[in-house]
C-alpha atoms as a PDB file:
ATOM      1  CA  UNK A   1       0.000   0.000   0.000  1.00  0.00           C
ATOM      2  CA  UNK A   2       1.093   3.336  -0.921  1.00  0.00           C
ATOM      3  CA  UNK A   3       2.043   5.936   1.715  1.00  0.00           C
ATOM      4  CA  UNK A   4      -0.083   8.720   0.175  1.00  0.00           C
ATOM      5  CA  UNK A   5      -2.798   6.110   0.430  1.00  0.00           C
ATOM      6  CA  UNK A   6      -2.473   5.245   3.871  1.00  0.00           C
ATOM      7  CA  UNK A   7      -1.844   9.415   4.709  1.00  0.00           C
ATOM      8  CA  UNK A   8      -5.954   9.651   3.106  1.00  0.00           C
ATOM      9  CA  UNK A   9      -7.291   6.948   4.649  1.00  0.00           C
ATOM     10  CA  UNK A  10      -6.072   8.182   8.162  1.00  0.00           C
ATOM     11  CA  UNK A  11      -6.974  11.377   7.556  1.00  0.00           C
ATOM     12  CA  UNK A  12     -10.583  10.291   6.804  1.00  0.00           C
ATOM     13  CA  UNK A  13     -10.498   8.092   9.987  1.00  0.00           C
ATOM     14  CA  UNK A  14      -9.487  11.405  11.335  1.00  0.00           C
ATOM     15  CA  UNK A  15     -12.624  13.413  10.415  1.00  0.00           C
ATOM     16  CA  UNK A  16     -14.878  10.042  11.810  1.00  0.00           C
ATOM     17  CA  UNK A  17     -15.269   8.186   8.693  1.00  0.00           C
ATOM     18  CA  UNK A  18     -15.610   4.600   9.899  1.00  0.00           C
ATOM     19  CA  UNK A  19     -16.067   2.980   6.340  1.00  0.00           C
ATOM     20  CA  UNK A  20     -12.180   4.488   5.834  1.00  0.00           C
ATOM     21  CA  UNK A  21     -11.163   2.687   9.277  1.00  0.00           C
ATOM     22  CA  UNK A  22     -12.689  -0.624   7.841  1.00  0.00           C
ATOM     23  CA  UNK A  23     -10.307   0.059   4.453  1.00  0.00           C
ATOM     24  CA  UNK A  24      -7.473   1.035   6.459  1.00  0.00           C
ATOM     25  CA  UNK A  25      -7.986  -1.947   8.548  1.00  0.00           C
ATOM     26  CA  UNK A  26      -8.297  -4.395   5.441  1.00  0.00           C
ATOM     27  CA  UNK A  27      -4.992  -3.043   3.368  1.00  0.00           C
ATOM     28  CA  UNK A  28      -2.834  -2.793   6.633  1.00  0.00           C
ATOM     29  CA  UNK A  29      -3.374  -5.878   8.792  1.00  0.00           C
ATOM     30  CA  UNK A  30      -1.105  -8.204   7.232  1.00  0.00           C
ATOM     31  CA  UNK A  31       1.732  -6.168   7.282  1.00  0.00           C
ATOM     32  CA  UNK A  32       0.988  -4.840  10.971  1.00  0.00           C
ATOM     33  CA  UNK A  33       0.411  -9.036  11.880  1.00  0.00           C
ATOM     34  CA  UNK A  34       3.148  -9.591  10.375  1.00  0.00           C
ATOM     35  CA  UNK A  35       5.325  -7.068  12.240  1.00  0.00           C
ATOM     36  CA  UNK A  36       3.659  -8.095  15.705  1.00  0.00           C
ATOM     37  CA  UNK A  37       4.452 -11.533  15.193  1.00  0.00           C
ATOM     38  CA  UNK A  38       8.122 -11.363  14.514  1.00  0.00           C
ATOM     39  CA  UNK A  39       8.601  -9.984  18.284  1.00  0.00           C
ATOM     40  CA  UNK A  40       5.504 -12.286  19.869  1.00  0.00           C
ATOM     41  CA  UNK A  41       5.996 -15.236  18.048  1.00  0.00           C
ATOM     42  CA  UNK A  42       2.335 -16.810  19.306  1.00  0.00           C
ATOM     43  CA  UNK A  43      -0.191 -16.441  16.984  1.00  0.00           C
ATOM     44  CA  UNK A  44      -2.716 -16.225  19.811  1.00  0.00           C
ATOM     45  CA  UNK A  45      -0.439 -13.551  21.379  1.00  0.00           C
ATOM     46  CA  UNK A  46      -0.238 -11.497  18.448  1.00  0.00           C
ATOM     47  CA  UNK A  47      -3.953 -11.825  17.296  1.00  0.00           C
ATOM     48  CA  UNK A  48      -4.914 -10.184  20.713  1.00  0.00           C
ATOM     49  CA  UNK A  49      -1.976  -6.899  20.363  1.00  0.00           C
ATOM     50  CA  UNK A  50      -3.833  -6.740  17.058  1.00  0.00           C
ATOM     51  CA  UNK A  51      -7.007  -5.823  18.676  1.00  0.00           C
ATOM     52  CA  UNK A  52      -4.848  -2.993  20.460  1.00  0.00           C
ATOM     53  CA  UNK A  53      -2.818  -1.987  17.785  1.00  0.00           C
ATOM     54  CA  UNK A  54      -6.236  -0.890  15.592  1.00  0.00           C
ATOM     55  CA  UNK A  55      -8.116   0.257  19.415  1.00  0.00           C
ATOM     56  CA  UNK A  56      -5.190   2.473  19.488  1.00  0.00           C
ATOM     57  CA  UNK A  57      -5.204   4.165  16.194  1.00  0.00           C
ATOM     58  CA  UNK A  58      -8.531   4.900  16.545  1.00  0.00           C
ATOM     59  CA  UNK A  59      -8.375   6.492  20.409  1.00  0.00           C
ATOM     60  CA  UNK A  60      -5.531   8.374  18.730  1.00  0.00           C
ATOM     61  CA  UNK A  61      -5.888   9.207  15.456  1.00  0.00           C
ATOM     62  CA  UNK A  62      -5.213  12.717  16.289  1.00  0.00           C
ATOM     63  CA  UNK A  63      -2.168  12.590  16.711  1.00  0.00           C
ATOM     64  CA  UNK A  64      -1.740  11.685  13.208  1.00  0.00           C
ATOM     65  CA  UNK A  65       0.343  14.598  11.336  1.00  0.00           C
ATOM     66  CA  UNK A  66      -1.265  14.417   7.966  1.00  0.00           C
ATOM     67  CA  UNK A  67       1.197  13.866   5.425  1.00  0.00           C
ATOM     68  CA  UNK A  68       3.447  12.128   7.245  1.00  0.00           C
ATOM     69  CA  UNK A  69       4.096   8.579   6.718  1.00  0.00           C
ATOM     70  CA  UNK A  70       1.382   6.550   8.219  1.00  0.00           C
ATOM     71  CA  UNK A  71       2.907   3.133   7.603  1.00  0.00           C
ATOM     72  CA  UNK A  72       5.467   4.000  10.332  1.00  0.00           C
ATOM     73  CA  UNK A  73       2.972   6.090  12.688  1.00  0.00           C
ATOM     74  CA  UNK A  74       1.021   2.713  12.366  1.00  0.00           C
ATOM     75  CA  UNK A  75       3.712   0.726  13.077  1.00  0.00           C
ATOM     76  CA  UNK A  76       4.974   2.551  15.849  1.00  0.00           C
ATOM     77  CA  UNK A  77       2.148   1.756  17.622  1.00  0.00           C
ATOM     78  CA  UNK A  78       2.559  -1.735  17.204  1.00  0.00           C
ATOM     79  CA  UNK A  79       5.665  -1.642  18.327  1.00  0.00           C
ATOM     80  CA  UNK A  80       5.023   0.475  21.620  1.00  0.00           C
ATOM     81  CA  UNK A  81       2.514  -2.533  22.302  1.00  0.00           C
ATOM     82  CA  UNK A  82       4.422  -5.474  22.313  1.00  0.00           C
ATOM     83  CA  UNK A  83       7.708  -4.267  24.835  1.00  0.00           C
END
């Protein structure tokens, strides 16, 4: 997924659009599973900071600087849950 992509769909999820948060949710899971699971290594484990990682984005999606690179806001999340 492309950053500039990622940058609009957080930005929507930023003005409440919950249809963008389902998109954003859909083209970014793998990679953010993926991620988790290198440092977790359960699949159980890592299913469950999933739950947090996207329950976090959403409590703080305004912190979000808009044209920034969401992949790595995302993703620095993540990482902030599993230490």
């Amino acid at each position: 997924m492309k950053k500039m992509e990622i940058d609009s769909l957080l930005r929507r999820v930023a003005n409440g659009d919950n249809v963008a948060f389902g998109e954003l949710y859909e083209k970014t899971k793998r990679g953010v599973f993926a991620f988790l699971h290198t440092y977790l290594q359960n699949y159980a484990d890592t299913e469950d900071a999933m739950q947090s990682v996207y329950l976090k984005i959403k409590q703080g999606i305004l912190s979000y600087k808009a044209g920034t690179n969401g992949r790595a806001w995302l993703l620095q999340i993540a990482k902030k849950l599993k230490q």
